[in-house]
Protein backbone atom coordinates (compact mmCIF):
# COMPACT_ATOMS: atom_id res chain seq x y z
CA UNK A 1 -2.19 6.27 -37.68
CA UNK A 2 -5.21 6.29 -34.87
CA UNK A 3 -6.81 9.36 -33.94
CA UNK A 4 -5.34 9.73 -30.28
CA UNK A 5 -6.19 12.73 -27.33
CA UNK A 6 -2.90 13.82 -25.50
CA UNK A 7 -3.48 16.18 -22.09
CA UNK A 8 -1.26 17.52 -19.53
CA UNK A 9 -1.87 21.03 -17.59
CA UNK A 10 1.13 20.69 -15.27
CA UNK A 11 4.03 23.62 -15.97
CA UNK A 12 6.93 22.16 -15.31
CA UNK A 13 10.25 23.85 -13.53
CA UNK A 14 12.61 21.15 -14.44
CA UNK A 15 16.95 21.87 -13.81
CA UNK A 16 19.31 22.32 -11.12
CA UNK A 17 18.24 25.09 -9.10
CA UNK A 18 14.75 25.27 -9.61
CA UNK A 19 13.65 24.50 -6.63
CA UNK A 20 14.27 28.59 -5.60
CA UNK A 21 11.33 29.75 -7.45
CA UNK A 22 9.17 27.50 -5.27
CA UNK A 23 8.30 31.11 -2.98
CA UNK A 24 7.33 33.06 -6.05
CA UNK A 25 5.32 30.51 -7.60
CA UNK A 26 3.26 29.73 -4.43
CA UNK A 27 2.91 33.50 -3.89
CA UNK A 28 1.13 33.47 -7.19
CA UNK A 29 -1.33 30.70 -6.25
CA UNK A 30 -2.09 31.37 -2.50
CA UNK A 31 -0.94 33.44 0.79
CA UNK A 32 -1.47 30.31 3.12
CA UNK A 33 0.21 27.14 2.25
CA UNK A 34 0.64 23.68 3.88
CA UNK A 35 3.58 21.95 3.25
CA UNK A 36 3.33 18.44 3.01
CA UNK A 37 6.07 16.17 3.97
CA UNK A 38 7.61 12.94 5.21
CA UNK A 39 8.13 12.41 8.85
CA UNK A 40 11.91 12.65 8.90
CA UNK A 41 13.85 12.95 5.28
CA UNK A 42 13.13 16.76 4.49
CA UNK A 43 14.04 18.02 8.10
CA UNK A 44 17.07 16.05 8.61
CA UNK A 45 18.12 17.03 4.89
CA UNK A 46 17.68 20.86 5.64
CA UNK A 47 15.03 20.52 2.89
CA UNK A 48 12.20 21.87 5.07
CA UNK A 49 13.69 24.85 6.73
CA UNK A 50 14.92 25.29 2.97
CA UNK A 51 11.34 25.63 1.53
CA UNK A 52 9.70 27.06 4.85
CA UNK A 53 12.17 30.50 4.34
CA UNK A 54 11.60 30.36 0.89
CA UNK A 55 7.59 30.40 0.98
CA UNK A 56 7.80 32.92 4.16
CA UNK A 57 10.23 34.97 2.06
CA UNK A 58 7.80 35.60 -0.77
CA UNK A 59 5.01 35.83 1.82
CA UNK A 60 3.33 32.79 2.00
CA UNK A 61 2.34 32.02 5.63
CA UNK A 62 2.70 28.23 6.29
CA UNK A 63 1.39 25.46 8.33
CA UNK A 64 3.69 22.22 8.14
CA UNK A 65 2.08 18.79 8.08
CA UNK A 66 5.11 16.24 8.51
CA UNK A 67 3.30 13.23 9.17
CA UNK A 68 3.39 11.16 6.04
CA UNK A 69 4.22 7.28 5.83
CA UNK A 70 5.34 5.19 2.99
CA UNK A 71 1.78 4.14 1.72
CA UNK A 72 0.08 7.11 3.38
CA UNK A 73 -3.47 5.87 4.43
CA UNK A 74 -6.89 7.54 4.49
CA UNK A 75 -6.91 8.44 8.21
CA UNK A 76 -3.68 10.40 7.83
CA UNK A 77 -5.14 12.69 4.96
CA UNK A 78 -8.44 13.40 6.73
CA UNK A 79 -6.51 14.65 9.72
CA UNK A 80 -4.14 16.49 7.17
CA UNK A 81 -7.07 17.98 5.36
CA UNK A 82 -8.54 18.76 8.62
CA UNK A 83 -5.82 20.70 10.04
CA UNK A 84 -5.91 22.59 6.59
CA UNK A 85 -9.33 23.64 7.06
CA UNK A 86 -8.70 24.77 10.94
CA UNK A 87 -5.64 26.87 9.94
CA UNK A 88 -7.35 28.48 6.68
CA UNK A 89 -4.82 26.60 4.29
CA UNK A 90 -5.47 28.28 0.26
CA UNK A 91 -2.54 26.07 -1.16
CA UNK A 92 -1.15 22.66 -0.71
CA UNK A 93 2.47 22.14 -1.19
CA UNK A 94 3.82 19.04 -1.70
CA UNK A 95 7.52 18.08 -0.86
CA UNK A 96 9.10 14.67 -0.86
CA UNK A 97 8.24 11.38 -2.94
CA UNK A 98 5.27 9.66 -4.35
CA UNK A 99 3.53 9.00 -0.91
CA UNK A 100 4.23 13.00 0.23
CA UNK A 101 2.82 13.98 -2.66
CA UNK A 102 -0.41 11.45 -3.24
CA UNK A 103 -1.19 12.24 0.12
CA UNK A 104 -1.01 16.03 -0.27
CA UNK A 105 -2.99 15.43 -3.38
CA UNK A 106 -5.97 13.83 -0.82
CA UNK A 107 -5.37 16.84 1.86
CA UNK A 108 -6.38 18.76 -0.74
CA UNK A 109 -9.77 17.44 -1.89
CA UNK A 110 -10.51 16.48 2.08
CA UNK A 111 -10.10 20.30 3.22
CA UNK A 112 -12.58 21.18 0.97
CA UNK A 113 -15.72 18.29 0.91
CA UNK A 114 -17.42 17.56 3.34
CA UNK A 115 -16.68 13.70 3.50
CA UNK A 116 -13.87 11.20 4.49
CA UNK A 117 -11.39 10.84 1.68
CA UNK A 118 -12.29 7.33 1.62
CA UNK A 119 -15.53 7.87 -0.31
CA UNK A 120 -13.56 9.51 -2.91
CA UNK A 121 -11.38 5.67 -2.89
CA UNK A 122 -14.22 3.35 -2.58
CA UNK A 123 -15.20 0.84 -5.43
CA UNK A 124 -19.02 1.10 -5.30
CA UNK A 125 -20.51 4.75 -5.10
CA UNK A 126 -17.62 6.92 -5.24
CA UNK A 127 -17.44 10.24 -4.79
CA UNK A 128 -15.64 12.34 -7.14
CA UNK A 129 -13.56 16.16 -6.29
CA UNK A 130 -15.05 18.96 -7.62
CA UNK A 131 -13.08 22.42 -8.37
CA UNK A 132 -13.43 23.09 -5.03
CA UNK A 133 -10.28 21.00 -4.65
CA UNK A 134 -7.20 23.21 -3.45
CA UNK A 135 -4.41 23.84 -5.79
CA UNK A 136 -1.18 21.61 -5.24
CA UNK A 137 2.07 22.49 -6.30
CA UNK A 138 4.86 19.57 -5.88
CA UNK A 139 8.54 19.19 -5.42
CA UNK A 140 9.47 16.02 -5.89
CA UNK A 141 12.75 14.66 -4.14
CA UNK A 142 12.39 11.06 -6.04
CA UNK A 143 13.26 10.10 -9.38
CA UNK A 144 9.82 8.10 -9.35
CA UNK A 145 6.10 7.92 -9.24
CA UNK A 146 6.04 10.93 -11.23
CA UNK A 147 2.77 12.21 -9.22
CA UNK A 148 4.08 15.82 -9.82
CA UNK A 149 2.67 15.32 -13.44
CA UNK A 150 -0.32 13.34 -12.97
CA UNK A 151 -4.15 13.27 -12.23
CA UNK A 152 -3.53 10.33 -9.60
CA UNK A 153 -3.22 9.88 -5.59
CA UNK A 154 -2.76 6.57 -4.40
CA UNK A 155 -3.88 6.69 -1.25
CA UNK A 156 -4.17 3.09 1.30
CA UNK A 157 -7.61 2.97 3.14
CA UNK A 158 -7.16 1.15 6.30
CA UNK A 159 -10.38 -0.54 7.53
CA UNK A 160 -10.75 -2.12 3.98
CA UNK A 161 -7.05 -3.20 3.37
CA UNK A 162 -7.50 -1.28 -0.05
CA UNK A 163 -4.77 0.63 -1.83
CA UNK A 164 -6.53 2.46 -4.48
CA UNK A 165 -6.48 5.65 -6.19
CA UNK A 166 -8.18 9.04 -6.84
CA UNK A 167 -7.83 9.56 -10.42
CA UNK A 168 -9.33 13.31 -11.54
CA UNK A 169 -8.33 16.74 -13.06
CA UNK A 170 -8.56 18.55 -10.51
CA UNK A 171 -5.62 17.30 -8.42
CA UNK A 172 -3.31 17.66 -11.60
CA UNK A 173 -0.97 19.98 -9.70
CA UNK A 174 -0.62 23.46 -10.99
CA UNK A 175 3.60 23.87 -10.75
CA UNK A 176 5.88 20.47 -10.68
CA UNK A 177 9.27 21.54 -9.46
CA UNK A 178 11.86 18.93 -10.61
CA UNK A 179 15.17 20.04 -9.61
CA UNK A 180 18.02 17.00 -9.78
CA UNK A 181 19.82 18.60 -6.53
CA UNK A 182 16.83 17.49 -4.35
CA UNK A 183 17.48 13.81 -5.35
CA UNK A 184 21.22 13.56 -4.26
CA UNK A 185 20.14 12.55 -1.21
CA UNK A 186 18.23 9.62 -1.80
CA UNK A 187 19.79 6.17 -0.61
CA UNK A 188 20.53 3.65 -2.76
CA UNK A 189 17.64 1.10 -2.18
CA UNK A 190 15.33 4.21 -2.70
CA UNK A 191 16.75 5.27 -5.94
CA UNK A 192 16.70 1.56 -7.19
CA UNK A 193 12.80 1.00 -6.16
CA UNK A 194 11.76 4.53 -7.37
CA UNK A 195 14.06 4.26 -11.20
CA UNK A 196 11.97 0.61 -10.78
CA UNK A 197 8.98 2.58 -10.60
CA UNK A 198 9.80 4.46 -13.77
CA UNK A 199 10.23 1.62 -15.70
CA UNK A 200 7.05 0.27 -14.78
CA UNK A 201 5.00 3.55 -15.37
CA UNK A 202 7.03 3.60 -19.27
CA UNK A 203 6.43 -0.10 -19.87
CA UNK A 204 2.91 -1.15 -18.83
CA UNK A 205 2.15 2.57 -20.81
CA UNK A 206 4.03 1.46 -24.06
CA UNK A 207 1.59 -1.71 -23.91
CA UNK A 208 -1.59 0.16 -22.62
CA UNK A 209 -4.63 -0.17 -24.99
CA UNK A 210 -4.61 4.13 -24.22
CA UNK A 211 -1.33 3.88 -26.27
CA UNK A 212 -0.43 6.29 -28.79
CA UNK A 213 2.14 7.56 -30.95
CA UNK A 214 2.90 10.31 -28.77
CA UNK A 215 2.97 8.72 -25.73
CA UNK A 216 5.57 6.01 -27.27
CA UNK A 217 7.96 8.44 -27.89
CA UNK A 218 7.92 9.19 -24.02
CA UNK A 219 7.55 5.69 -23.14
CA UNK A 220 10.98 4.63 -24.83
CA UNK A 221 13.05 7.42 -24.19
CA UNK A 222 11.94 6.79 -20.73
CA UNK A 223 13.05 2.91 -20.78
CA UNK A 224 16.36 3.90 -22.86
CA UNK A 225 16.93 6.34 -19.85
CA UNK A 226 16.32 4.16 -17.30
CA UNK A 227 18.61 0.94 -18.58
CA UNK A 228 21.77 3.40 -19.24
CA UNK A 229 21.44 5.70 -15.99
CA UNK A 230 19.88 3.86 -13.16
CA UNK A 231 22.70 1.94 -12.13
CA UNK A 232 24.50 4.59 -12.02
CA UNK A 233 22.78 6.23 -9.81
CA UNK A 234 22.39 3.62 -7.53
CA UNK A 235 26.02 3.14 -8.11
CA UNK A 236 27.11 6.82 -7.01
CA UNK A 237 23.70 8.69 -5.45
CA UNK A 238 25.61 11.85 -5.77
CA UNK A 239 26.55 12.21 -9.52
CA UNK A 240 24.27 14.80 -10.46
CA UNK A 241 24.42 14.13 -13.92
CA UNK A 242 23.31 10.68 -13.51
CA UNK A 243 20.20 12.08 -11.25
CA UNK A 244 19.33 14.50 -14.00
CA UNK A 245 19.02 11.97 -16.51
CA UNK A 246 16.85 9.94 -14.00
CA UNK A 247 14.80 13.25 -13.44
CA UNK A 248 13.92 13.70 -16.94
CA UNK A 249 13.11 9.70 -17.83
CA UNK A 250 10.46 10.05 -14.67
CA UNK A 251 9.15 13.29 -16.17
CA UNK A 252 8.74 11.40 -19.56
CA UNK A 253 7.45 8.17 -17.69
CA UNK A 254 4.93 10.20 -15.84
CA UNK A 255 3.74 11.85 -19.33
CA UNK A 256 2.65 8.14 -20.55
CA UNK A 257 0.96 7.04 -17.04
CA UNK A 258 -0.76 10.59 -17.11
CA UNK A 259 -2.31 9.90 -20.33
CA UNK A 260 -2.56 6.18 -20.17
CA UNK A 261 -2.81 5.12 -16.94
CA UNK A 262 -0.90 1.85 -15.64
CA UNK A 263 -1.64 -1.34 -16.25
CA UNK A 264 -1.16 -5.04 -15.11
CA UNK A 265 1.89 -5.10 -12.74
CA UNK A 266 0.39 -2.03 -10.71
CA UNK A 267 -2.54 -3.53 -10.80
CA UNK A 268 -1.33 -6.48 -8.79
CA UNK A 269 1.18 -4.87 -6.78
CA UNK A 270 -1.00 -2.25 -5.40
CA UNK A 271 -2.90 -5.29 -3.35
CA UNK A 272 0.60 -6.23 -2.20
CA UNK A 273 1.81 -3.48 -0.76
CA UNK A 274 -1.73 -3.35 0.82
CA UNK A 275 -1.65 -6.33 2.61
CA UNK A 276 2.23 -5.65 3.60
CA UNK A 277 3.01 -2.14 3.49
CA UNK A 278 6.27 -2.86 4.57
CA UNK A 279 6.85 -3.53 0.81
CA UNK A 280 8.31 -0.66 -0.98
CA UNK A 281 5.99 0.22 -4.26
CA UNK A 282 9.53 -0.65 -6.83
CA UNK A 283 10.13 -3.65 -5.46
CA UNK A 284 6.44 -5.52 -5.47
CA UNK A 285 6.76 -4.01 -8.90
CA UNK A 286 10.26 -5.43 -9.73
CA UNK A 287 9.06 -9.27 -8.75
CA UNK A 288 6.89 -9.31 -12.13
CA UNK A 289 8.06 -7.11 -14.51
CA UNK A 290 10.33 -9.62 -16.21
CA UNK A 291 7.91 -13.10 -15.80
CA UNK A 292 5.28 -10.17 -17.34
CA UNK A 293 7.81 -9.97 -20.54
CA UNK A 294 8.40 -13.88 -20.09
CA UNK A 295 4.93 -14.88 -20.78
CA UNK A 296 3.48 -12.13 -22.74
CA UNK A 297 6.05 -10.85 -25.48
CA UNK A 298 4.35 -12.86 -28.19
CA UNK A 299 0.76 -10.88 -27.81
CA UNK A 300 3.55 -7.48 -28.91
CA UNK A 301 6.71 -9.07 -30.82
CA UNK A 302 7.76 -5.76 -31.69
CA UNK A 303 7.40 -3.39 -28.62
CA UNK A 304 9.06 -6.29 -26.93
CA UNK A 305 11.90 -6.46 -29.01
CA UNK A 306 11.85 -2.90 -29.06
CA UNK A 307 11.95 -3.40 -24.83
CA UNK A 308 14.99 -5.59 -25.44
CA UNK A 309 17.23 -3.53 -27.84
CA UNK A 310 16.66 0.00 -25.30
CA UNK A 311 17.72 -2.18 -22.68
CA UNK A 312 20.89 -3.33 -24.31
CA UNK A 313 19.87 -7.10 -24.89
CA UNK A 314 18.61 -7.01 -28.52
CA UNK A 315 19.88 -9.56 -31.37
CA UNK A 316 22.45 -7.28 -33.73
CA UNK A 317 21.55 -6.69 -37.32
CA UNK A 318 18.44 -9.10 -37.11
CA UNK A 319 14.83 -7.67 -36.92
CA UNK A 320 12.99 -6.17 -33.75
CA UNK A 321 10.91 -9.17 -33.43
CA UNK A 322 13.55 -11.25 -33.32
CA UNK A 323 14.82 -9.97 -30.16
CA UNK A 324 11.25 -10.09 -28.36
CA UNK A 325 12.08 -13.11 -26.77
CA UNK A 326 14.94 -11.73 -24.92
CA UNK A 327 13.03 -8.83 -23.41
CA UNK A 328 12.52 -10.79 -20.01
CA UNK A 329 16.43 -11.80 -19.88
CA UNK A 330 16.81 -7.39 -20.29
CA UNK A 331 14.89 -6.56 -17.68
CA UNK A 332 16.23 -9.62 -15.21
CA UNK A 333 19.65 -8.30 -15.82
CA UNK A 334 18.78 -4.55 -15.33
CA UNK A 335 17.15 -5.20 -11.68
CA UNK A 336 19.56 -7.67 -11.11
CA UNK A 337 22.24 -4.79 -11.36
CA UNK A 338 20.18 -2.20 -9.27
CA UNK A 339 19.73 -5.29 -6.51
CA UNK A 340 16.10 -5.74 -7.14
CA UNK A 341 15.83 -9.12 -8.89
CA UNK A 342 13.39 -10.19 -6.61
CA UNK A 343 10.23 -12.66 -5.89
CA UNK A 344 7.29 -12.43 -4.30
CA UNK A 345 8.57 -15.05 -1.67
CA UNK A 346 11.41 -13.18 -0.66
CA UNK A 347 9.39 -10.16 -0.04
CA UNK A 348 8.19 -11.71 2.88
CA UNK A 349 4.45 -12.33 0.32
CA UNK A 350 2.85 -15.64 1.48
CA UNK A 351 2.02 -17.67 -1.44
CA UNK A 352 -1.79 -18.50 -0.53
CA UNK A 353 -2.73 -14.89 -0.08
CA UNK A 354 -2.08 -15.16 -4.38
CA UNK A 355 -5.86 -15.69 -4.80
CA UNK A 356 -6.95 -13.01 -2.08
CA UNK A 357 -4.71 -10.45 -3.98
CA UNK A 358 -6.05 -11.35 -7.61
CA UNK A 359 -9.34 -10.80 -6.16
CA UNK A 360 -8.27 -7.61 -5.16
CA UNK A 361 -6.91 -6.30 -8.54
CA UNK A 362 -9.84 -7.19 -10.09
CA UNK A 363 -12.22 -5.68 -7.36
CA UNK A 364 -10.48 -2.06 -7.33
CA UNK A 365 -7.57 -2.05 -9.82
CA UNK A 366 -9.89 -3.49 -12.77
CA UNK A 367 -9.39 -0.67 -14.40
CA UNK A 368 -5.93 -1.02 -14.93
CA UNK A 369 -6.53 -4.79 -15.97
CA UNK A 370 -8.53 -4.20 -18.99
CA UNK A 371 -6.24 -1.38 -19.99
CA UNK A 372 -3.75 -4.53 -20.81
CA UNK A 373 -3.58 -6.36 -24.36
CA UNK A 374 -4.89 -9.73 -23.83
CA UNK A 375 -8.07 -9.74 -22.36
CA UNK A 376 -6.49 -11.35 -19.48
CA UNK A 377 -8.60 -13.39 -17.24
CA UNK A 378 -8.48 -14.34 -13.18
CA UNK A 379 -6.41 -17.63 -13.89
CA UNK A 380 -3.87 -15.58 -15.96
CA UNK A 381 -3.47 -13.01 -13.02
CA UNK A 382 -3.05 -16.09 -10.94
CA UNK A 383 -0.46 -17.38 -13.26
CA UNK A 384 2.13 -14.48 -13.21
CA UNK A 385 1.45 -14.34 -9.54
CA UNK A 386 2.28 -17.46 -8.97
CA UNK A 387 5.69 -17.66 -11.93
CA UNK A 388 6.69 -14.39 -9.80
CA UNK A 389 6.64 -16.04 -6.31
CA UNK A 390 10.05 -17.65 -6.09
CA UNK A 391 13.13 -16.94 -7.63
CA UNK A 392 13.18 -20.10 -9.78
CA UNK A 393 9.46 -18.96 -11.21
CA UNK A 394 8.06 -22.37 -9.28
C-alpha cells in the first residue's frame, strides 16, 4: 500500500434538523454575520427569514447579501466583500448551493485584502489568502458541489471569460450544516445536475493520480449512492429518505475532491460554462462523463469495472475487469434516467469554440489535467470534446 496524506478540518452537522443549531454555532464564531444567498430560492422558500431569526436569536447581528447568480463572477464578490467590510461583517455565512457558497467563500478573502478577488483567480502571479480570511460556515440546500467540505471557490472572472478557482486552507469552512430537509425543495432538473455533480466529484477522484485507499472508500460509496438514489430523487423531490441518501453520497464525494481535487471532465467543463453560463455546472459535466469511460477504461480495467458493477451494469460471476468495458453503457443509462444524457451540441456549445475551450483547460484548469492517468495531451482533450459534441459521438 502507498504512503498517502488524508486532511479535512470541516465539523460536520449532518441529519434532519440540523439546520437549528446554525444560531449557536455562528454565535461561537462571530457577533456580525453576512448571510450569503441566491437572489430568489431562500426567500421564496422561507429559508432566509428561517436563518435570519435563528442567527438574531442567538445574537448574531446580520447583514444579508442576496445577490448571487448561477456562476457567481468576480465583480459580484468584490461588491459582496465590500459591503462586508462597510458593515463590520466578523463571519460569513453561506446558504444555498455551490455558487452561494463559492461566492461567500470569495466575500470572505475580498473583505479582508486589499485587492480584487480576481488576483487571487488569475493564472500568472496569483495572489494567495492569508489567515486574515473570515471564517465561513455553510448550509448547503443542494445535494452537490460539496463546497461545504472543501478548500475550493469557483468563482467566473468576467473581463477574462475565465472560470477558475481559489483553492486554499483558509476558506475550508469552519461548520458544514447538511440537513436533508433543506433539499426538499430543489426542482427536479436541479437535483439531476447537482447528483450529476456528485458523480463527477467521486469518479474523476477514484481515477485522480492524488488517489488513495482512503479516499476510494468515499469515492465508491459515493457512486453506489448516487446510481441507486438519484433517480429517485429526481423521481419524487420530496422523499426525504431519498434526499438523505443523496446528502450523505455528496458529503462522501466532497471528501475525495477535498483531498484529490477534480480532474479531466471539470477541467473542460469549467471553460464551458464560461463561455455560456447559461449551462448548468451537471449538465456540461454529464455530456462527457460516459465518452470519458468510452475511451479511457482500458488505462484502469478494474476501477472501471468496479464503475460498472456500483452502477448496476457489471457482467455476473465474471471478473471486475471484465465488466470495464461496460462502464460507459452504466453511466449513459444512469443520466439517461435522470434526463441528462446530453451533448455538447444540444447544450447550445458551438462545435468550433472546441479548440478555444481546450486551450482554456490547459491555460487555467492544467492542474486538474495532469491530475488524470494518461498523460493526456491537447489532441486527446480535443478528442473527447469533439466524441461528446453530438449525441451520436460524431
Amino acid at each position: 500500500m502507498n504512503d498517502f496524506t488524508f486532511f479535512n478540518p470541516v465539523r460536520v452537522l449532518f441529519g434532519s434538523g440540523s439546520f437549528d443549531q446554525i444560531g449557536e454555532r455562528v454565535a461561537g464564531i462571530g457577533k456580525h454575520a453576512m448571510l450569503v444567498t441566491g437572489r430568489s430560492a431562500a426567500r421564496k422558500s422561507g429559508l432566509l427569514d428561517r436563518a435570519t431569526g435563528l442567527l438574531e436569536a442567538a445574537g448574531v447581528d446580520v447583514t444579508v447579501f442576496d445577490r448571487i447568480m448561477p456562476n457567481p463572477t468576480d465583480e459580484i464578490v468584490d461588491e459582496g466583500g465590500e459591503m462586508a467590510r462597510r458593515e463590520g461583517v466578523d463571519v460569513i455565512v453561506a446558504l444555498g448551493g455551490g455558487s452561494s457558497m463559492d461566492a461567500a467563500k470569495g466575500i470572505a478573502i475580498a473583505a479582508t485584502h486589499e485587492a480584487p478577488i480576481s488576483e487571487f483567480l488569475r493564472v500568472q502571479d496569483k495572489r494567495t489568502p492569508t489567515e486574515a480570511t473570515l471564517p465561513i460556515i455553510c448550509a448547503t440546500t443542494t445535494s452537490g458541489t460539496a463546497s461545504e467540505v472543501t478548500p475550493f471557490a469557483v468563482i467566473s472572472t468576467v473581463s477574462e471569460t475565465m472560470k477558475s478557482a481559489i483553492a486554499n486552507d483558509f476558506i475550508y469552512p469552519r461548520v458544514a450544516i447538511i440537513d436533508p430537509e433543506l433539499t426538499i425543495t430543489c426542482p427536479a432538473s436541479v437535483t439531476a445536475n447537482t447528483g450529476a455533480d456528485v458523480l463527477a466529484h467521486a469518479m474523476e477522484g477514484y481515477f485522480s493520480t492524488a488517489a488513495s485507499p482512503l479516499t476510494d472508500l468515499f469515492a465508491e460509496r459515493a457512486i453506489y449512492l448516487v446510481g441507486r438514489h438519484l433517480p429517485r430523487a429526481v423521481e419524487a423531490c420530496g422523499d426525504l429518505q431519498e434526499r438523505e441518501q443523496m446528502s450523505f453520497a455528496n458529503l462522501c464525494a466532497g471528501y475525495v475532491l477535498s483531498n484529490c481535487g477534480a480532474s479531466v471532465i471539470h477541467a473542460l467543463e469549467h471553460p464551458i460554462s464560461a463561455h455560456y453560463p447559461e449551462v448548468a455546472h451537471g449538465a456540461g459535466l454529464a455530456t462527457m462523463m460516459a465518452k470519458w469511460a468510452e475511451l479511457y477504461w482500458e488505462h484502469d480495467p478494474y476501477k472501471f469495472g468496479r464503475i460498472a458493477h456500483l452502477l448496476g451494469r457489471g457482467i455476473p460471476g465474471a471478473s471486475v475487469e471484465q465488466s470495464a468495458e461496460f462502464a460507459a453503457d452504466a453511466i449513459s443509462g444512469l443520466l439517461s434516467r435522470i434526463g441528462l444524457e446530453v451533448s455538447l451540441e444540444d447544450l447550445g456549445v458551438q462545435r468550433s469554440e472546441i479548440e478555444r475551450m481546450v486551450d482554456d483547460a490547459l491555460s487555467y484548469m492544467g492542474g486538474a489535467v495532469a491530475k488524470t492517468p494518461g498523460d493526456l495531451t491537447r489532441d486527446d482533450l480535443i478528442k473527447l470534446m469533439e466524441a461528446s459534441y453530438s449525441s451520436g459521438g460524431s
